[in-house]
Protein backbone atom coordinates (compact mmCIF):
# COMPACT_ATOMS: atom_id res chain seq x y z
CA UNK A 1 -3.82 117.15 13.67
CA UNK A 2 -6.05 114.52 15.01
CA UNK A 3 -9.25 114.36 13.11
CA UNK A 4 -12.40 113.01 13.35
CA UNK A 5 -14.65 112.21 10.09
CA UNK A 6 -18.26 111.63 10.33
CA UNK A 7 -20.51 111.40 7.05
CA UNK A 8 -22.58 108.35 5.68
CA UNK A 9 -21.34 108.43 2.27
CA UNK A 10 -19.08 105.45 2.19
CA UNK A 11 -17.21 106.76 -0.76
CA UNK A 12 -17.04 110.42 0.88
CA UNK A 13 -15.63 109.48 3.94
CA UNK A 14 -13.18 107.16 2.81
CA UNK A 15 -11.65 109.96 0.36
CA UNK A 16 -11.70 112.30 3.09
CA UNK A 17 -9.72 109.73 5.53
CA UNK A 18 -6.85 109.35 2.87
CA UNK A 19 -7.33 113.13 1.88
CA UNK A 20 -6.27 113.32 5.32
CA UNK A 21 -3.67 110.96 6.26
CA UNK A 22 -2.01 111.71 3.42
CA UNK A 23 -1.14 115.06 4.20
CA UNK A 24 0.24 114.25 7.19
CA UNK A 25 -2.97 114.10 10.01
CA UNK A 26 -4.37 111.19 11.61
CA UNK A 27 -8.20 110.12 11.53
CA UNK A 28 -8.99 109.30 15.16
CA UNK A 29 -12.31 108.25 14.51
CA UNK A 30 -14.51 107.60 10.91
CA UNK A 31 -18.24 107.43 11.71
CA UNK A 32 -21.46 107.30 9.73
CA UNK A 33 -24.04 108.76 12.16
CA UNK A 34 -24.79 111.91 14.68
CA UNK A 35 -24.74 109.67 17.69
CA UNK A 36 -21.59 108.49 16.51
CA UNK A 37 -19.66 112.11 16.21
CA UNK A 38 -20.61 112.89 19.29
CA UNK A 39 -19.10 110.47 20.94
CA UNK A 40 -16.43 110.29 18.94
CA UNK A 41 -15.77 113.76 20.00
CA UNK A 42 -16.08 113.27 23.57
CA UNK A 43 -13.58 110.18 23.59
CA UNK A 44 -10.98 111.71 21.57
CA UNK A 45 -11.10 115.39 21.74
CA UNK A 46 -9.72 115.98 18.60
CA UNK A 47 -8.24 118.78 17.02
CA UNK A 48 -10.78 119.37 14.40
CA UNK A 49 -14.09 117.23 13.39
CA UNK A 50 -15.01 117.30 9.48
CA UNK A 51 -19.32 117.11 9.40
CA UNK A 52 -21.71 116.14 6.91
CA UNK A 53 -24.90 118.04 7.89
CA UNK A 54 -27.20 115.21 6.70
CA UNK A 55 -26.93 111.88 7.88
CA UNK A 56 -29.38 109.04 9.17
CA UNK A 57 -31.75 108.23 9.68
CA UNK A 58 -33.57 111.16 8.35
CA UNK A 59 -31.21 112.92 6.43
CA UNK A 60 -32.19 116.57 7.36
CA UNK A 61 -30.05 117.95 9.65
CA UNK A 62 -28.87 114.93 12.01
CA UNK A 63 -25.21 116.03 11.42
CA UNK A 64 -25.54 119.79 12.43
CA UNK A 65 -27.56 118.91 15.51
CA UNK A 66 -25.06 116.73 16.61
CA UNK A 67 -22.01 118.94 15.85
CA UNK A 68 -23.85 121.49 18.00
CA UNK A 69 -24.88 118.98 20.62
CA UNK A 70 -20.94 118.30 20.56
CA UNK A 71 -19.89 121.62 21.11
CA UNK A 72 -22.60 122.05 23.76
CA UNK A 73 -20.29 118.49 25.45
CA UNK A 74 -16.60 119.77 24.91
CA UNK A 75 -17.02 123.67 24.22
CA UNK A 76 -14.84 125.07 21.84
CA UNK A 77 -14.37 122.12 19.63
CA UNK A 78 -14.13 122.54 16.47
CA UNK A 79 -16.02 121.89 13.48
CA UNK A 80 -15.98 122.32 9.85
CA UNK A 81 -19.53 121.37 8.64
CA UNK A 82 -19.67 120.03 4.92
CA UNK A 83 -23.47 120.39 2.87
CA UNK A 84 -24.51 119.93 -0.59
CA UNK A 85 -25.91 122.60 -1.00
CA UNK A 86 -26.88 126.42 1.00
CA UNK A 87 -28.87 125.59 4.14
CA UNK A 88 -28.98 129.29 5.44
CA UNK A 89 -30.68 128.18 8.83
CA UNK A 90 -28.27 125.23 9.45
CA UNK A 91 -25.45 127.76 9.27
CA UNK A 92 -26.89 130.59 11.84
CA UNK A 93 -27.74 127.43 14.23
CA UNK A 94 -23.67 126.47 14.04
CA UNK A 95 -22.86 130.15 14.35
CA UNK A 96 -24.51 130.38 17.20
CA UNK A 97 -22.37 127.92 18.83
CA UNK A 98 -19.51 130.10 19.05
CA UNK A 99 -21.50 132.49 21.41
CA UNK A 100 -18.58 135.30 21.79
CA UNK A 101 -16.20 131.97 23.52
CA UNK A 102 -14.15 131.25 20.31
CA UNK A 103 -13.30 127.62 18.45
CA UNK A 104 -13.27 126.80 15.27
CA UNK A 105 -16.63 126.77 12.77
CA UNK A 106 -16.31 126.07 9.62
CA UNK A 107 -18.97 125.78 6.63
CA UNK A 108 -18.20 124.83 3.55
CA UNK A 109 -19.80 123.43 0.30
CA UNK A 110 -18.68 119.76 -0.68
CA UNK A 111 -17.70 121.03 -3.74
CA UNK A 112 -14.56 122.75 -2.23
CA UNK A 113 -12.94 119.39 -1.19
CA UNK A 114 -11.99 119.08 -4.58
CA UNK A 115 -9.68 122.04 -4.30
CA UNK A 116 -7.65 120.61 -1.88
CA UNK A 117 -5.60 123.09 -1.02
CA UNK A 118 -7.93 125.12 -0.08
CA UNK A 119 -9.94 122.79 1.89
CA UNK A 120 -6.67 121.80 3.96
CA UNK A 121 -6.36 125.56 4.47
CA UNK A 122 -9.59 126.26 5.97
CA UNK A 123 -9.46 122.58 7.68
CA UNK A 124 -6.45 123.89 9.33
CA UNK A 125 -7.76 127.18 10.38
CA UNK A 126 -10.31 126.25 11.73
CA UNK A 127 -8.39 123.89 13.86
CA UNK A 128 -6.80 126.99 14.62
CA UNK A 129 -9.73 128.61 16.54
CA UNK A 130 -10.79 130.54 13.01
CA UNK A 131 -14.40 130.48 11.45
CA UNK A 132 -14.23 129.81 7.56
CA UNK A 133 -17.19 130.06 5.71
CA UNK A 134 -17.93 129.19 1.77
CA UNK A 135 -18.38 132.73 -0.28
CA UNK A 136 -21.82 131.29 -1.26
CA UNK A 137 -22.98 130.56 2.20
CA UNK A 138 -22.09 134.49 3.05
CA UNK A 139 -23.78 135.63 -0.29
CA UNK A 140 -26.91 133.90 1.06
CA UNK A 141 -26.79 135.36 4.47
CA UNK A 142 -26.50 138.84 3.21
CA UNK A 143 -29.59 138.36 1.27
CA UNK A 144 -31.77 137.72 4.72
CA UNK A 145 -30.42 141.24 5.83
CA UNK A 146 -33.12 143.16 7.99
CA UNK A 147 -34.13 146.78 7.15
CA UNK A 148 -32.26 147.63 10.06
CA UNK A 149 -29.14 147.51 9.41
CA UNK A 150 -26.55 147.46 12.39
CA UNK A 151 -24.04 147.89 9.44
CA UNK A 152 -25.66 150.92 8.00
CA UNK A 153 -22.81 152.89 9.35
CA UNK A 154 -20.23 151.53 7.71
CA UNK A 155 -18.66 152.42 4.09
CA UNK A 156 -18.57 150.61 1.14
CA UNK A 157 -14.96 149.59 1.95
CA UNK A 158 -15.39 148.37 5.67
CA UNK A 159 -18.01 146.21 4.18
CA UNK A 160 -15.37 145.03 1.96
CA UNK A 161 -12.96 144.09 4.70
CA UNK A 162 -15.74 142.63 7.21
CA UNK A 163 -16.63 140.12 4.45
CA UNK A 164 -13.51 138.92 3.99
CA UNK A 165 -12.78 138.39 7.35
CA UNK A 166 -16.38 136.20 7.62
CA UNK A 167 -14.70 134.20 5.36
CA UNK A 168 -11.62 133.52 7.80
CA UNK A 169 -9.05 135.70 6.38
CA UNK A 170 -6.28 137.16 8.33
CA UNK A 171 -5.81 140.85 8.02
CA UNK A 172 -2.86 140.12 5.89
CA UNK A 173 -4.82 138.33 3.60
CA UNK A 174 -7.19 141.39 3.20
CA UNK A 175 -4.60 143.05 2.48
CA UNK A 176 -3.57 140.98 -0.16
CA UNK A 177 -6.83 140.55 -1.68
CA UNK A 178 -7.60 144.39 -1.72
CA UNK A 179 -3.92 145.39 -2.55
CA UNK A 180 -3.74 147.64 0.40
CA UNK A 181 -1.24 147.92 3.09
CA UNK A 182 -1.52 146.00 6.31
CA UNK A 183 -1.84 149.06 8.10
CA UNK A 184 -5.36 150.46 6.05
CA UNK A 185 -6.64 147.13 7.35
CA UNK A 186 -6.08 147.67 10.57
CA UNK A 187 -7.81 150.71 10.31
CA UNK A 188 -10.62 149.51 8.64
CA UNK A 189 -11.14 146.66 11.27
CA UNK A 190 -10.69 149.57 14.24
CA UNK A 191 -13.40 151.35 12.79
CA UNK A 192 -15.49 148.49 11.37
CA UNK A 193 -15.50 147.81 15.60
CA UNK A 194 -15.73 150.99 16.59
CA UNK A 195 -19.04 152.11 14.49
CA UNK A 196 -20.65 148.49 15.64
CA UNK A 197 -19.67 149.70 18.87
CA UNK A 198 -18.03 146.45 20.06
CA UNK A 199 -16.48 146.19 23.72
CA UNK A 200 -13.16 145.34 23.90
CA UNK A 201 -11.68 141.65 23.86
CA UNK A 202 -11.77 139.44 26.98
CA UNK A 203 -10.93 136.17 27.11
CA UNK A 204 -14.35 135.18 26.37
CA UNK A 205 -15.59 137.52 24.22
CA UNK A 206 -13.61 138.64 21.13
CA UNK A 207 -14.69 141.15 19.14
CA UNK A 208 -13.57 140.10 15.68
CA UNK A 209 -16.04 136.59 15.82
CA UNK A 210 -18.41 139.25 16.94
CA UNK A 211 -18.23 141.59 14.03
CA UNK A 212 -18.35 138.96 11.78
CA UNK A 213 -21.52 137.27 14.06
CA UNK A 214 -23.36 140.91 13.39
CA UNK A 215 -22.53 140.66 9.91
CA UNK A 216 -24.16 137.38 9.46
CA UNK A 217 -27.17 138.05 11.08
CA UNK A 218 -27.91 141.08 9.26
């Protein structure tokens, strides 16, 4: 994959550069500043961009603004976002981004990079088109659920499977995790799509990001 790296943290970015050259991808572009990403992303185009959401000169959140001003300049991009910490708000603004359209979002705490298998995994499907999300930043957007509940309808073990796919796991995986056959997943995610009474997929809108969207925002 061709990557692009933007975060101010000297040491950060230089361990995520040979974090990923060594396994195999190149690093397009290294850069210490929103301005920077974007254009980084418009020159190169690259197959995935790895954010920090704060960077100069304010340190708030110059990186997410410009990973969203990115996407806004070469739609469908995409972007796994790194933060130190659960910024609730930061991650509704990136999942707004995806709009229905598809490419990859990603959110994850900087404390996954350690586990690097994992992060390659989610780096990689997100390059993918998928949306990965830390289980910390979902936890945290569940608690902001509104008394109305679109989900109300839903049992205790569709709930199950729609979290796990709003963390970016294939139905297989759910499987896996649950110890269920593919085929009760399938079922689940017909009926999780069904009761949230989701139109069927067209090549702009797909109705698995927008489960998962609904379940967000709830």
């Amino acid at each position: 994959m061709r990557v692009v790296i933007a975060d101010d943290a000297v040491l950060l970015r230089e361990g995520l550069i040979r974090l990923v050259t060594e396994n195999g991808h190149q690093v397009v572009a290294a850069v210490g500043d929103g301005d920077a990403l974007v254009e980084a992303v418009v020159t190169h185009r690259p197959d995935v961009s790895i954010v920090d959401v704060r960077m100069p000169p304010s340190h708030t959140d110059e990186g997410l603004r410009a990973a969203v001003t990115a996407r806004r300049l070469v739609p469908r991009t995409p972007i796994l976002v790194l933060s130190q910490y659960v910024e609730v708000s930061y991650a509704d603004d990136l999942l707004a981004t995806t709009g229905g359209a598809g490419g990859g979002i990603g959110y994850l705490l900087k404390d996954r990079v350690a586990a690097i298998d994992e992060f390659l995994d989610a780096l990689a499907r997100v390059a993918a088109g998928g949306t990965v999300l830390d289980p910390e930043v979902v936890a945290q957007l569940l608690v902001r659920r509104r008394r109305d509940d679109p989900l109300r309808e839903l049992t205790p073990r569709e709930r199950e499977v729609l979290a796990l796919m709003a963390e970016g796991r294939s139905n297989t995986a759910i499987a896996r995790t649950l110890v269920v056959s593919d085929g009760a997943v399938e079922k689940h995610v017909r009926n999780i799509f069904t009761k949230l009474d989701l139109p069927p997929d067209t090549h702009h809108l797909h109705r698995r990001v927008q489960a998962v969207l609904t379940y967000l925002r709830t």
